[in-house]
C-alpha atoms as a PDB file:
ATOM      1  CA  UNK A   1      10.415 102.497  23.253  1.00  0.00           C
ATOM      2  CA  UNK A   2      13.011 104.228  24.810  1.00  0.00           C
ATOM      3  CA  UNK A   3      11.046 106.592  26.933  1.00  0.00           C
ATOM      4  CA  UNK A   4       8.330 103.657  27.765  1.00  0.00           C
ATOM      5  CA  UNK A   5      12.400 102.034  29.380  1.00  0.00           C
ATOM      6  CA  UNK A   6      12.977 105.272  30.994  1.00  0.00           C
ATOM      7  CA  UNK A   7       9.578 105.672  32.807  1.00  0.00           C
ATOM      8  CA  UNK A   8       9.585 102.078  33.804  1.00  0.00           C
ATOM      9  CA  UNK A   9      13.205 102.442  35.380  1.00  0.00           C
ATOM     10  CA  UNK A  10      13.134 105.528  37.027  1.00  0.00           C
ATOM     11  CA  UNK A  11       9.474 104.507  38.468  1.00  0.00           C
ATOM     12  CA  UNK A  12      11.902 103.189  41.095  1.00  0.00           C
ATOM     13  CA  UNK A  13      13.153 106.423  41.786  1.00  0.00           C
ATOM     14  CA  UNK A  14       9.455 107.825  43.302  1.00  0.00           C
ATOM     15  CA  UNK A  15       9.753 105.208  46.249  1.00  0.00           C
ATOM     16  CA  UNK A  16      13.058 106.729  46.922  1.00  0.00           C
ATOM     17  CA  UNK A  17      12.007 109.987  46.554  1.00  0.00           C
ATOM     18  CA  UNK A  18       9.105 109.706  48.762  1.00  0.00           C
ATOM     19  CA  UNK A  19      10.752 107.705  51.420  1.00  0.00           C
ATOM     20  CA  UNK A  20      13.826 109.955  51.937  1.00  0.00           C
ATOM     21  CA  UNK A  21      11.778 113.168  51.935  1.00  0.00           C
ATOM     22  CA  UNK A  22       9.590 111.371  55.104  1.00  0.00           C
ATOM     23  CA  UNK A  23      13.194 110.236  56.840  1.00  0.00           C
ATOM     24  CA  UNK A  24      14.307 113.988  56.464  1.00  0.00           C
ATOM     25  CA  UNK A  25      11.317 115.614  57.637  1.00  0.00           C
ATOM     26  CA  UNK A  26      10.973 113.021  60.390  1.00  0.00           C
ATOM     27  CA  UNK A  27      14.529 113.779  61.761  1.00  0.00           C
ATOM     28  CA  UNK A  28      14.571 117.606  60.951  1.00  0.00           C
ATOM     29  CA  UNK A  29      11.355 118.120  63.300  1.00  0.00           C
ATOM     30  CA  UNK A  30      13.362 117.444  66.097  1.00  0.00           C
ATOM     31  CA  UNK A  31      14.575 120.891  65.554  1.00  0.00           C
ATOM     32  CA  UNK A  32      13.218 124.680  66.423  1.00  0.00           C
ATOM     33  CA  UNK A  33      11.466 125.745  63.223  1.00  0.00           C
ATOM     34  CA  UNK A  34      14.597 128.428  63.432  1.00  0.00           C
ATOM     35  CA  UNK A  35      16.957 126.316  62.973  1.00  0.00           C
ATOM     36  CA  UNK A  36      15.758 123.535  60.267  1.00  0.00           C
ATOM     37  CA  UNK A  37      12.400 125.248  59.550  1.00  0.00           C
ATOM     38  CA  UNK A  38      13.520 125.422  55.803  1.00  0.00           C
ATOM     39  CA  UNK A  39      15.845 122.137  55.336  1.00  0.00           C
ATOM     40  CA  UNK A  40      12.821 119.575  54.444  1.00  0.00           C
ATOM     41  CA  UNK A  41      12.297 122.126  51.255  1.00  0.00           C
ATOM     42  CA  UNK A  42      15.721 121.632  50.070  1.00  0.00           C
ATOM     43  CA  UNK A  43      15.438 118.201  49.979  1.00  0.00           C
ATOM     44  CA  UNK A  44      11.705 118.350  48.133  1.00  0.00           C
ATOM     45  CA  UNK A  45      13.521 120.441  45.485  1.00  0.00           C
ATOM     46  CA  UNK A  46      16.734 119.110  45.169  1.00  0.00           C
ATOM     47  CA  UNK A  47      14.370 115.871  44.574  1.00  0.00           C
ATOM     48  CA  UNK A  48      12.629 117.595  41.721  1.00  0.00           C
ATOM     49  CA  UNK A  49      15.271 118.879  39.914  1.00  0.00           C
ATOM     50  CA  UNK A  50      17.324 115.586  40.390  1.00  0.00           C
ATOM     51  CA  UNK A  51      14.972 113.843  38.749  1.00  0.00           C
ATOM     52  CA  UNK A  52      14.499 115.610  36.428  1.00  0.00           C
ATOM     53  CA  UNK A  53      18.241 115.651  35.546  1.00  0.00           C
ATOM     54  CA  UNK A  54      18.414 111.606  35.841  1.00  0.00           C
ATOM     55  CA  UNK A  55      15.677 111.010  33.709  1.00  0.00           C
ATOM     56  CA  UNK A  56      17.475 113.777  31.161  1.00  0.00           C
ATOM     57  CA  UNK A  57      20.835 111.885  31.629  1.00  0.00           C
ATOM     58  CA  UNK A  58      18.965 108.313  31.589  1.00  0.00           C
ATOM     59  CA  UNK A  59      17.686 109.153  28.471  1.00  0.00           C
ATOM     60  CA  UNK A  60      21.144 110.033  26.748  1.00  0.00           C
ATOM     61  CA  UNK A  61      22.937 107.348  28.134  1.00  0.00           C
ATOM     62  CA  UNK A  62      20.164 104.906  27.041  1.00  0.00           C
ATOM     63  CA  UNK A  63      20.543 105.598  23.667  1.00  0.00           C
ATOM     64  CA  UNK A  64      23.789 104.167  23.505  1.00  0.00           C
ATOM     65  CA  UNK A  65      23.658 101.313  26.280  1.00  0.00           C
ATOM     66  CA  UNK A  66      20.687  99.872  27.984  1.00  0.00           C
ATOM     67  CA  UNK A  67      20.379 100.966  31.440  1.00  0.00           C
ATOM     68  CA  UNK A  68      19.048  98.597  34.631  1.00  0.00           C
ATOM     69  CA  UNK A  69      17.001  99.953  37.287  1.00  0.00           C
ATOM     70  CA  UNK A  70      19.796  99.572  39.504  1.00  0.00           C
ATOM     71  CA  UNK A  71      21.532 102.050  37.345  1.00  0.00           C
ATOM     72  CA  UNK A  72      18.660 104.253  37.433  1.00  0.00           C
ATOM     73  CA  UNK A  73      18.776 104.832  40.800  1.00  0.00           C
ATOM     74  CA  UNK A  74      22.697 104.851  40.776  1.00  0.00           C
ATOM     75  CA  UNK A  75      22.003 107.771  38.275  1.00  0.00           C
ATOM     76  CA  UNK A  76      19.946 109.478  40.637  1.00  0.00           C
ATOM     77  CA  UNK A  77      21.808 109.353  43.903  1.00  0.00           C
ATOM     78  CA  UNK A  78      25.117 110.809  42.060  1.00  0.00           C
ATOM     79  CA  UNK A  79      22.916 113.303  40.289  1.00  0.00           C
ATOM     80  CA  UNK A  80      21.333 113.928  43.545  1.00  0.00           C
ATOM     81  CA  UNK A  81      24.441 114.365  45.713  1.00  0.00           C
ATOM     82  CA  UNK A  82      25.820 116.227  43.396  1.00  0.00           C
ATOM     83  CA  UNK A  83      23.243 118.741  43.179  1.00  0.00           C
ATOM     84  CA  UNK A  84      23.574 118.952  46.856  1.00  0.00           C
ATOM     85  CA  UNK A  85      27.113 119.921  46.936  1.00  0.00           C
ATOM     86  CA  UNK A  86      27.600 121.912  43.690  1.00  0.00           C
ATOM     87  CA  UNK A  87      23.825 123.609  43.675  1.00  0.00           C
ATOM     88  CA  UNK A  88      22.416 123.971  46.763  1.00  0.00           C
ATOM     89  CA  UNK A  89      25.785 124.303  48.607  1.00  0.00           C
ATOM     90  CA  UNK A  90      25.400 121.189  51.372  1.00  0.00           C
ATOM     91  CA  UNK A  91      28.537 119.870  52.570  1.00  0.00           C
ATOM     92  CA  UNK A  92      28.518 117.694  55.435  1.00  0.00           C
ATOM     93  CA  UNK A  93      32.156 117.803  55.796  1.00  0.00           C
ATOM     94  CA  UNK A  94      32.212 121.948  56.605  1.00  0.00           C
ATOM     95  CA  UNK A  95      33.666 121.781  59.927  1.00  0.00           C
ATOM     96  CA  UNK A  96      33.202 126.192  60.351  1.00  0.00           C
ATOM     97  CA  UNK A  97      29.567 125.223  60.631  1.00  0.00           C
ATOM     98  CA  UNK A  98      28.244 124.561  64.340  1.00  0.00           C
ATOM     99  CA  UNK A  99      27.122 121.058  64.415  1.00  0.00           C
ATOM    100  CA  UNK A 100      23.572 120.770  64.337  1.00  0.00           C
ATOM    101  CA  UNK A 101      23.726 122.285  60.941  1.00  0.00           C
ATOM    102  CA  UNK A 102      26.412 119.778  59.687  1.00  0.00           C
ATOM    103  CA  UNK A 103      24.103 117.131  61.452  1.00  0.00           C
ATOM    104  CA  UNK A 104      21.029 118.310  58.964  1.00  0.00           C
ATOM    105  CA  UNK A 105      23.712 118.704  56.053  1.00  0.00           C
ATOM    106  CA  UNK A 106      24.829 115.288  56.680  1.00  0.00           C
ATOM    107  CA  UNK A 107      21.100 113.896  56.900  1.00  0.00           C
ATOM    108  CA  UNK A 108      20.460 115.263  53.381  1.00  0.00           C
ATOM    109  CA  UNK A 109      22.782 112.680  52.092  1.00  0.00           C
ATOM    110  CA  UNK A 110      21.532 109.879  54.395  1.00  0.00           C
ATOM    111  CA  UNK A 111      17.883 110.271  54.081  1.00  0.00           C
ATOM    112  CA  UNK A 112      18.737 109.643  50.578  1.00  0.00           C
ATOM    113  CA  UNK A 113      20.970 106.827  50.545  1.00  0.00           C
ATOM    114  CA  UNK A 114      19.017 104.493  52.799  1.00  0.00           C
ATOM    115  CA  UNK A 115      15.748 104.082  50.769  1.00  0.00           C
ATOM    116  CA  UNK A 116      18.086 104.067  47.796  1.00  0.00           C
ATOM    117  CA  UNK A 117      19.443 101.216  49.212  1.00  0.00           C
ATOM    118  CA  UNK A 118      16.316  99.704  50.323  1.00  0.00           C
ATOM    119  CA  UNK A 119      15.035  99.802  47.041  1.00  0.00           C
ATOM    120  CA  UNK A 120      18.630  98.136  45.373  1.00  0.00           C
ATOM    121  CA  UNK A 121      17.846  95.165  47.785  1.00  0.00           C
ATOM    122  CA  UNK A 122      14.189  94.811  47.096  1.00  0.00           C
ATOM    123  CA  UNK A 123      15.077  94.978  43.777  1.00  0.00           C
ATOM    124  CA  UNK A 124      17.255  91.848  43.810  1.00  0.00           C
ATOM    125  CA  UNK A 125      15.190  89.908  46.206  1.00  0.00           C
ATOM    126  CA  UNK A 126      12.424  90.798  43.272  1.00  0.00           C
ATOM    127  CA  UNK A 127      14.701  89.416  40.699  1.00  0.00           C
ATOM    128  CA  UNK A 128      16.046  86.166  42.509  1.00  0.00           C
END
């Protein structure tokens, strides 16, 4: 029961996942391969292995409280960002790093956050 809840709430975490990945890639090929040649992988794995984690941490936290999909995908952006900042190293806010790489830092978040929130306002046009 529990994990049949968990695969039906973080299905709304795919979209996401799919969606940012094409944002990212879409606004890093704008660059010389030199510069952002590996930056769309970062994202593909930091989307992996923040799934991963959220459906891990959705699965704890739903055994004592049920979980929405909204909180999902809360769940997976704070998992997400932090696995950008503590893991992989991304900090938008480094101002020793020249600015097209703080620009492709900062899009990490971004390309995350706006089909996250796409999805939370689908969601409650779905549910209205």
């Amino acid at each position: 029961m529990i994990l049949k809840r968990a695969f039906e709430n973080l299905l709304y975490i795919v979209p996401i996942i799919i969606i940012s990945n094409i944002i990212y890639i879409i606004y890093s090929s704008q660059f010389p391969g030199g510069v952002a040649g590996m930056a769309p992988f970062v994202l593909i794995i930091n989307s992996i292995i923040s799934f991963i984690l959220s459906f891990i941490v959705y699965l704890f936290i739903s055994l004592k409280f049920k979980l929405s999909q909204l909180k999902s995908i809360l769940i997976f952006i704070f998992i997400s960002f932090l696995n950008l900042l503590l893991y992989f190293k991304v900090n938008p806010f480094d101002y020793e790093v020249e600015k097209t790489y703080r620009d492709l830092n900062s899009w990490l978040y971004i390309s995350i956050l706006i089909p996250s929130f796409l999805m939370i306002t689908v969601k409650k046009l779905m549910d209205e």
